[in-house]
C-alpha atoms as a PDB file:
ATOM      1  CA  UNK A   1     -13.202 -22.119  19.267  1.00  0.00           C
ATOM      2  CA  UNK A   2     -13.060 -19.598  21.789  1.00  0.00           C
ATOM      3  CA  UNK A   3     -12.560 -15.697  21.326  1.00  0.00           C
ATOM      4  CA  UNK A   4     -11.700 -12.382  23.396  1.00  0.00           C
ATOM      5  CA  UNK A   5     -14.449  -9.868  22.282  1.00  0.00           C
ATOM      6  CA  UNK A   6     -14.145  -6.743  22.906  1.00  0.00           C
ATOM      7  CA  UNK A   7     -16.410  -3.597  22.306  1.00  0.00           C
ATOM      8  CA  UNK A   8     -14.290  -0.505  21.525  1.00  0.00           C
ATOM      9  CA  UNK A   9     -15.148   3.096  21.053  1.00  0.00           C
ATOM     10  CA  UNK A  10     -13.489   5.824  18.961  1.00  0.00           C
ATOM     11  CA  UNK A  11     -11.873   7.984  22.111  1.00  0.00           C
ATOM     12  CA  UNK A  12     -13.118  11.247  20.044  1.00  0.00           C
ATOM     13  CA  UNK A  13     -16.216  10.136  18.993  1.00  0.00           C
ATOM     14  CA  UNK A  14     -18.284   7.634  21.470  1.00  0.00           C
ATOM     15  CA  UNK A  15     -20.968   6.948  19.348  1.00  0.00           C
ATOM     16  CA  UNK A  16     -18.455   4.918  16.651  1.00  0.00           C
ATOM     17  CA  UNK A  17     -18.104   1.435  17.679  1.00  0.00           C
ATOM     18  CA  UNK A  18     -17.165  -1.701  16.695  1.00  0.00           C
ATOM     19  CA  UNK A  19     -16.141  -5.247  17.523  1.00  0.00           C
ATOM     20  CA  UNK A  20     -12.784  -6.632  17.981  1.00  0.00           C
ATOM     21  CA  UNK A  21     -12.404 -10.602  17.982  1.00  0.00           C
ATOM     22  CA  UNK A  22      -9.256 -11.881  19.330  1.00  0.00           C
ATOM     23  CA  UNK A  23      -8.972 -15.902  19.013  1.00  0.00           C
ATOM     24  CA  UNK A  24      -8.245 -17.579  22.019  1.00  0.00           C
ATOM     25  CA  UNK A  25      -6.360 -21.399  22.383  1.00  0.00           C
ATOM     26  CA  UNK A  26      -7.926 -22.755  25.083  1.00  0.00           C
ATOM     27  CA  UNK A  27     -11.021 -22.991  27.458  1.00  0.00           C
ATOM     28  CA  UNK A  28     -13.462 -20.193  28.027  1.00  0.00           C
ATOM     29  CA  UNK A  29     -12.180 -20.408  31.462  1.00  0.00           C
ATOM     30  CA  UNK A  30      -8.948 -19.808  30.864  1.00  0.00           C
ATOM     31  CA  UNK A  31      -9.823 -17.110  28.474  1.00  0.00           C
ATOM     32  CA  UNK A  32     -11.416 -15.086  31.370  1.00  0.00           C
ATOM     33  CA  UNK A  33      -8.542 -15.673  33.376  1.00  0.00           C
ATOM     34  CA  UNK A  34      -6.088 -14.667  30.719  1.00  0.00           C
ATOM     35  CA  UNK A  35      -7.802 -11.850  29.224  1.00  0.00           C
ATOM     36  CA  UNK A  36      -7.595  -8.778  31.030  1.00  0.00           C
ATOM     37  CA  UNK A  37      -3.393  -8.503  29.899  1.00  0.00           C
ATOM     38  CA  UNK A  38      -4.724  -9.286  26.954  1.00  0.00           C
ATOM     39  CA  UNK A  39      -7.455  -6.326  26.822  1.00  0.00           C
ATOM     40  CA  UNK A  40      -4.841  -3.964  28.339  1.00  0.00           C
ATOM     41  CA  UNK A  41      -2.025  -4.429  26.074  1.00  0.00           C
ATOM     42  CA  UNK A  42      -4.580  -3.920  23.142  1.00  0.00           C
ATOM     43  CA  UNK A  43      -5.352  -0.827  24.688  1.00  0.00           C
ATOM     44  CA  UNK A  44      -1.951   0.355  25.130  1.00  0.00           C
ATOM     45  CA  UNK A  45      -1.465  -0.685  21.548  1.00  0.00           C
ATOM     46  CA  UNK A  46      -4.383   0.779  19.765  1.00  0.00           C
ATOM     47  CA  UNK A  47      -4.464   4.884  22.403  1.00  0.00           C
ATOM     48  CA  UNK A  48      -7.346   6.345  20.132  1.00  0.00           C
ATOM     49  CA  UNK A  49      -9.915   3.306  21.036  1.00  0.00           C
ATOM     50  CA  UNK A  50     -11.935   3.087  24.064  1.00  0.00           C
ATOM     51  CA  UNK A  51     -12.446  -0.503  25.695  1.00  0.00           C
ATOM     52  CA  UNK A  52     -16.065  -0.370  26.075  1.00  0.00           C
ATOM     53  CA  UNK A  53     -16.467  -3.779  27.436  1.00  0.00           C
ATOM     54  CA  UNK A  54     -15.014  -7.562  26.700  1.00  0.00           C
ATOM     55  CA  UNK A  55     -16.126 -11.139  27.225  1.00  0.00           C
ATOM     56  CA  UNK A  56     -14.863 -14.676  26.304  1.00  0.00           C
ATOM     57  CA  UNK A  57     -17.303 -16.628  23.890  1.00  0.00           C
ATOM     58  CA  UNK A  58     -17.584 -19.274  21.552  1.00  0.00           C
ATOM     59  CA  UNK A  59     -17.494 -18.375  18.101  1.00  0.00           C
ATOM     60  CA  UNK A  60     -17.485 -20.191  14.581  1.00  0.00           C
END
């Protein structure tokens, strides 16, 4: 299985962190092609969180 992981930050406090897993149907490829809409509306969704950084993996 593939996942969207992205590190966000607490927009008030940069030192609190944490990992967001997204699961992904389909290739990794795909995943990096599909993600950054993805990553944005997350961002749009979720104001007080700071995308830090994202990648496609494999998980479980």
């Amino acid at each position: 299985m593939i996942s969207l992981i992205m590190m966000v930050c607490l927009q008030a406090d940069a030192k609190i962190c944490r990992q967001e897993l997204i699961e992904f149907n389909g290739s990794s490829m795909a995943c990096v092609f599909e993600a950054q809409p993805i990553v944005a509306e997350w961002g749009t969704d979720h104001p007080e969180w700071r995308i830090a950084s994202w990648k496609c993996s494999r998980t479980g």
